[in-house]
N, C-alpha and C. Protein backbone atom coordinates (compact mmCIF):
# COMPACT_ATOMS: atom_id res chain seq x y z
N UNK A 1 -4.27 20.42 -12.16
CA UNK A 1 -3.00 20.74 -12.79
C UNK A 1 -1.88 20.53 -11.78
N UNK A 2 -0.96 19.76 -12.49
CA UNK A 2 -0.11 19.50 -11.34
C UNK A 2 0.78 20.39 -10.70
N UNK A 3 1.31 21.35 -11.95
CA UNK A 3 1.73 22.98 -11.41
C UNK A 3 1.36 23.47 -10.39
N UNK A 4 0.08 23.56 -10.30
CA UNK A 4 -1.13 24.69 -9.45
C UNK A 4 -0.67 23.84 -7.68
N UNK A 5 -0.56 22.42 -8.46
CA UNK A 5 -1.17 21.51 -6.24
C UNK A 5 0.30 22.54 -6.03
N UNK A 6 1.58 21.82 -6.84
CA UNK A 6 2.75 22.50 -6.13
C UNK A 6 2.85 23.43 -5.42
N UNK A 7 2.33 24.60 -6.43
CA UNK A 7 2.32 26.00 -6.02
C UNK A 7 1.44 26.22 -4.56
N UNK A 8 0.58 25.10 -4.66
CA UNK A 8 -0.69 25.69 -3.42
C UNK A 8 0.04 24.82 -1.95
N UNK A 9 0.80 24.21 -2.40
CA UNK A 9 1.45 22.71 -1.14
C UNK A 9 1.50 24.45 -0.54
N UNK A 10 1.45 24.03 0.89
CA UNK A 10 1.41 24.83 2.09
C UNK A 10 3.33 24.60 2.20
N UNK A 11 3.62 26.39 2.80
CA UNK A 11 5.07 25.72 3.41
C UNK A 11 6.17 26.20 2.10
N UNK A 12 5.23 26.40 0.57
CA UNK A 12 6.25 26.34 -0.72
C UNK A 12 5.89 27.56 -1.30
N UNK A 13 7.21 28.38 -1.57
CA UNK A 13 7.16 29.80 -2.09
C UNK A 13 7.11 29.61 -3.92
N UNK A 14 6.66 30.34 -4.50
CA UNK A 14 7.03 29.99 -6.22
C UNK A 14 7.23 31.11 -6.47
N UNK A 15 7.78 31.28 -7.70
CA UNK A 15 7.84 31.94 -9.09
C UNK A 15 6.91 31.68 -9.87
N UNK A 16 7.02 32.93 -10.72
CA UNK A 16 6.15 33.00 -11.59
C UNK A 16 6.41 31.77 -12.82
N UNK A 17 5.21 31.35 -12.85
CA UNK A 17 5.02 29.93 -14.08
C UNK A 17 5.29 30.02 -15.54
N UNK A 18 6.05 29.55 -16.53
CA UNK A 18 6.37 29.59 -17.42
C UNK A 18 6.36 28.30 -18.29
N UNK A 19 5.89 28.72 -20.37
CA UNK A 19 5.77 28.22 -20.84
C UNK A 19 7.10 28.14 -21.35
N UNK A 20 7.02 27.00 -21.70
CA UNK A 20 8.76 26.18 -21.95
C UNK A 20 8.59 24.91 -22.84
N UNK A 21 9.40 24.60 -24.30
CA UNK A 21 9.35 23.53 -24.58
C UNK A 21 10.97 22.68 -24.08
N UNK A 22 10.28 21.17 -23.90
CA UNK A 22 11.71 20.20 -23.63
C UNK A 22 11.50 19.72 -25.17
N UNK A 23 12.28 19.71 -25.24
CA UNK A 23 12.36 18.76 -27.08
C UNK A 23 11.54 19.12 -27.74
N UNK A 24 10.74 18.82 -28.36
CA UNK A 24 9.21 18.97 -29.01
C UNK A 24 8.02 19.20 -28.20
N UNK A 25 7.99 19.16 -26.92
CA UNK A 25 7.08 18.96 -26.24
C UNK A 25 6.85 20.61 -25.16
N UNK A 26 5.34 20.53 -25.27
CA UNK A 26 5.33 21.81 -24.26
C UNK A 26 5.20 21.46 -22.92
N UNK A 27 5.65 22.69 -22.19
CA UNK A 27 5.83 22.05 -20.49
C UNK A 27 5.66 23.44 -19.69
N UNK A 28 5.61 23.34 -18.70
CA UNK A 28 5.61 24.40 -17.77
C UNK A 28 6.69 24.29 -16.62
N UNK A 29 7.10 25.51 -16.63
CA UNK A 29 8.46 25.63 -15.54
C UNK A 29 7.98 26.43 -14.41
N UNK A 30 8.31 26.04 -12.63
CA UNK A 30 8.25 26.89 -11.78
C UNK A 30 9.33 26.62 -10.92
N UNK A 31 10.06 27.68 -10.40
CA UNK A 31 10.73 27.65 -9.35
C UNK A 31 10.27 27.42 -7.87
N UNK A 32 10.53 26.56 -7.71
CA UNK A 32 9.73 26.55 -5.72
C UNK A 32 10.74 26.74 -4.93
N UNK A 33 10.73 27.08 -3.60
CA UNK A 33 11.68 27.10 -2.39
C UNK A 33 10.43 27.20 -1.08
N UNK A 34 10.70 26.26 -0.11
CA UNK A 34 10.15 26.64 0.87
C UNK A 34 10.18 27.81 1.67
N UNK A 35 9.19 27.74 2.56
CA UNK A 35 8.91 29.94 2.70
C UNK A 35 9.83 29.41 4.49
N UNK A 36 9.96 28.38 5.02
CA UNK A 36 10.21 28.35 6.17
C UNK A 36 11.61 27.65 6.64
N UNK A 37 12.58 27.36 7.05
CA UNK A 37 13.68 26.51 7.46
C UNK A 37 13.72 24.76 7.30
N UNK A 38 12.64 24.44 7.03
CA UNK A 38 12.37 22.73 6.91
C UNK A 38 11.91 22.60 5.82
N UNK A 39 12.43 20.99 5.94
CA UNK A 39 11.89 20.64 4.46
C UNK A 39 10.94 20.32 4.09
N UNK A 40 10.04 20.24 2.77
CA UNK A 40 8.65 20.23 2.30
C UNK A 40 8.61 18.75 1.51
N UNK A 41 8.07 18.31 1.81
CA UNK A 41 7.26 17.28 1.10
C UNK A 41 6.39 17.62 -0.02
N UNK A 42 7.09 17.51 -0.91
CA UNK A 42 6.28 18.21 -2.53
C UNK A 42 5.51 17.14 -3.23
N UNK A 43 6.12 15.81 -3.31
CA UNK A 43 5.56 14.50 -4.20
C UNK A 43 6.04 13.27 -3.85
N UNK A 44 4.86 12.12 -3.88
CA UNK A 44 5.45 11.15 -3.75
C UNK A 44 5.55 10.00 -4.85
N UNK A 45 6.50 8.85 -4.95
CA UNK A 45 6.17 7.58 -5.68
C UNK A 45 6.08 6.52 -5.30
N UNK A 46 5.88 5.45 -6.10
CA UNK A 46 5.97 4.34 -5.17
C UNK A 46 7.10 3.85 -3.73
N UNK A 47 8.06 4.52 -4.51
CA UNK A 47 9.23 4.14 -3.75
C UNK A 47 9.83 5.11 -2.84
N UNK A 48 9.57 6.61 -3.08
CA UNK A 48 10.32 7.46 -2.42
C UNK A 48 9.17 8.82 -2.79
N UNK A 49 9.77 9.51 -1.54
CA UNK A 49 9.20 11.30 -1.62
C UNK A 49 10.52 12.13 -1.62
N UNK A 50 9.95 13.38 -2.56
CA UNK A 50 10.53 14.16 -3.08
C UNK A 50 10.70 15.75 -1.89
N UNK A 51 11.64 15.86 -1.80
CA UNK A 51 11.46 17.29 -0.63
C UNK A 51 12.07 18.02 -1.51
N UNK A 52 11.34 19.74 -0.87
CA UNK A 52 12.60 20.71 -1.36
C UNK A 52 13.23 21.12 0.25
N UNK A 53 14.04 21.50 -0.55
CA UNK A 53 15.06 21.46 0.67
C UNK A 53 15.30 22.67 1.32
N UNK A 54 15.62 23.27 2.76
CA UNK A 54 15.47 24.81 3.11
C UNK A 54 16.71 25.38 2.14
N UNK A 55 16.58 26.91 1.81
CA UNK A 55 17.70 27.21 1.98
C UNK A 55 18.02 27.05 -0.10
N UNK A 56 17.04 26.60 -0.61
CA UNK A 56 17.40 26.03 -2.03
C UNK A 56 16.14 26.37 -3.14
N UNK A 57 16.51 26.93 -4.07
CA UNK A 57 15.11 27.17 -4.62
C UNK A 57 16.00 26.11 -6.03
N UNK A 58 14.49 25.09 -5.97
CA UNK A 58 14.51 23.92 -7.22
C UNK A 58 13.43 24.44 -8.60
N UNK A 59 13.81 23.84 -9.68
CA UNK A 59 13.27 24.04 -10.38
C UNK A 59 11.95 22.62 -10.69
N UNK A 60 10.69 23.18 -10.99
CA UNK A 60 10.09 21.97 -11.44
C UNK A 60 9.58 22.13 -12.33
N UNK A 61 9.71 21.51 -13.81
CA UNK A 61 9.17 21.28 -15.44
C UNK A 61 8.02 19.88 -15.33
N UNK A 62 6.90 20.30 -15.80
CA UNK A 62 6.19 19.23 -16.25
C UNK A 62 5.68 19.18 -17.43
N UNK A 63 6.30 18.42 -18.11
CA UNK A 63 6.23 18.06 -19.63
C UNK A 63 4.91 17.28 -19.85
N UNK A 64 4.24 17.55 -20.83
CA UNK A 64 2.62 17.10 -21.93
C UNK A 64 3.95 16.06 -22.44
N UNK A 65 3.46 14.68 -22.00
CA UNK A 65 3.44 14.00 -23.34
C UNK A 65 2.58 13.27 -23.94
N UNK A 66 2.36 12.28 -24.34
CA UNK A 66 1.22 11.25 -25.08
C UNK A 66 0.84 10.78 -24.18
N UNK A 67 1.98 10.25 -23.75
CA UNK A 67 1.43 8.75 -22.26
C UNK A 67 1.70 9.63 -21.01
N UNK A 68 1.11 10.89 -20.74
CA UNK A 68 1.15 11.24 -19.61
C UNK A 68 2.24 12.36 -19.20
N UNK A 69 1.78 13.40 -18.49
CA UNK A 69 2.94 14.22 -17.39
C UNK A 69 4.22 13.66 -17.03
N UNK A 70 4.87 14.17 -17.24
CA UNK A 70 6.02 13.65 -16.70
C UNK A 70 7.05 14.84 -15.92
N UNK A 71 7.55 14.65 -14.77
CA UNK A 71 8.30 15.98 -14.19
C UNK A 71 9.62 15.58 -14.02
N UNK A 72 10.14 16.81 -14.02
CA UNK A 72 11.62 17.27 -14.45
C UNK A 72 11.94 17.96 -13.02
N UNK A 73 12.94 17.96 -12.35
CA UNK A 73 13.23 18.51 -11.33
C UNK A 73 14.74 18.50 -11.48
N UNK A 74 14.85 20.52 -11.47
CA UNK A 74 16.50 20.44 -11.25
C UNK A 74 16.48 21.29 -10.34
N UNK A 75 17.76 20.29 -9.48
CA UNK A 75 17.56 20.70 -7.88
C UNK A 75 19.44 20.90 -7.31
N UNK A 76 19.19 21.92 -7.23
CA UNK A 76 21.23 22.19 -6.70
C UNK A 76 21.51 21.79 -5.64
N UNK A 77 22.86 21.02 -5.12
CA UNK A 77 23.46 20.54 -4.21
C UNK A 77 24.54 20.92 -3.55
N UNK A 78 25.21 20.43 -2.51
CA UNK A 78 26.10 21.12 -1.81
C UNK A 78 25.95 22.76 -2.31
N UNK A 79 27.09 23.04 -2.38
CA UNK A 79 27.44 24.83 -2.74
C UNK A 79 26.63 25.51 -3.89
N UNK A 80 26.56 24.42 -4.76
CA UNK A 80 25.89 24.95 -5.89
C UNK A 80 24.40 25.78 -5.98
N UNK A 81 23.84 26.95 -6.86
CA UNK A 81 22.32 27.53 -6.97
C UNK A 81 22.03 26.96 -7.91
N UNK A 82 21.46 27.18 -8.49
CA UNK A 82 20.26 27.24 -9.51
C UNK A 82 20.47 27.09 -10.67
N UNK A 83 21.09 28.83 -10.59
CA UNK A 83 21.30 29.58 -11.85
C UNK A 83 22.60 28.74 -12.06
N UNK A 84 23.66 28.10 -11.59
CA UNK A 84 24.89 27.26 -11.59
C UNK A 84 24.84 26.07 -12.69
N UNK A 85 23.24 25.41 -12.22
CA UNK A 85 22.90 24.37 -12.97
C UNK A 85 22.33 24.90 -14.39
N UNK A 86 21.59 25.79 -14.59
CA UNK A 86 21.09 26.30 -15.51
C UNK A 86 21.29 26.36 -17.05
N UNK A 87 22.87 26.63 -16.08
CA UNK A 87 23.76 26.92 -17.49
C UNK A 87 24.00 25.73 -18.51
N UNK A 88 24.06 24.67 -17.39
CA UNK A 88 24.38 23.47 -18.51
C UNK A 88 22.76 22.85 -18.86
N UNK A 89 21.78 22.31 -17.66
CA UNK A 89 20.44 22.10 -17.71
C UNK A 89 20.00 22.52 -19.01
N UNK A 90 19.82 23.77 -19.28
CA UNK A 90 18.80 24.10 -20.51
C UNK A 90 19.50 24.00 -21.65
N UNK A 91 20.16 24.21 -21.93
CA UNK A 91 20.56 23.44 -23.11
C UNK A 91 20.88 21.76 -23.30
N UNK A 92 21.00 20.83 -22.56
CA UNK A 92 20.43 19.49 -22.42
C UNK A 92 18.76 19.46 -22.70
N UNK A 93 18.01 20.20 -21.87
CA UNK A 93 16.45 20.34 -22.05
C UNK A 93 16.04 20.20 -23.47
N UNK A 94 17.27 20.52 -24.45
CA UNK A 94 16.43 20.97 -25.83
C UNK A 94 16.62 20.08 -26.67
N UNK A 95 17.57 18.78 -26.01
CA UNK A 95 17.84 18.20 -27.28
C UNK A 95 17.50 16.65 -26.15
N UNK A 96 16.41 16.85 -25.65
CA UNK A 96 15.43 15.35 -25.19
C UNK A 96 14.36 15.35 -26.21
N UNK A 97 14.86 13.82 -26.57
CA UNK A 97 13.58 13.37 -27.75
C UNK A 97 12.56 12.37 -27.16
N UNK A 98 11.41 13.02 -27.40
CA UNK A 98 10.13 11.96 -26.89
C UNK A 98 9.59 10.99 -27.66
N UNK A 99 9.29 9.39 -26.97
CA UNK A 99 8.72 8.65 -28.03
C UNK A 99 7.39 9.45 -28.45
């Protein structure tokens, strides 16, 4: 489960896991923040890796779809938290339509 590696990556603090739909689709939400001053290496792709950053707790959604997992990461910048993004984030979340 791809939730669970997150949660277990060494170095990454979570929240408690939650069931959540994006559009039609069910998904699971966790908050991560690293437990230490540096940044974590959470995931990679072909092209690039994903850190969380000290100092920042990100959100990560991984959506069930047909053709596969797919993750959602909302992650605050400069000045901004979380809860900042939130406000606008989840209500966008509800109106993504999946093929």
């Amino acid at each position: 489960d791809i939730v669970e590696a997150f949660i277990a990556t060494d170095g990454v603090g979570a929240g408690d896991v939650a069931d959540v739909r994006i559009g039609d689709r069910r998904a699971l939400s966790v908050d991560l923040t690293p437990t230490g001053g540096e940044r974590i290496a959470l995931y990679e792709t072909e092209s690039a890796t994903f850190y969380l950053e000290p100092d920042a707790t990100t959100r990560v959604v991984v959506v069930d779809t047909r053709g596969g997992a797919v993750i959602l990461v909302i992650e605050p910048t400069g000045r901004a938290t979380l809860a900042d993004i939130l406000a606008t984030a989840d209500p966008v979340a509800s109106t993504i339509e999946w093929p």
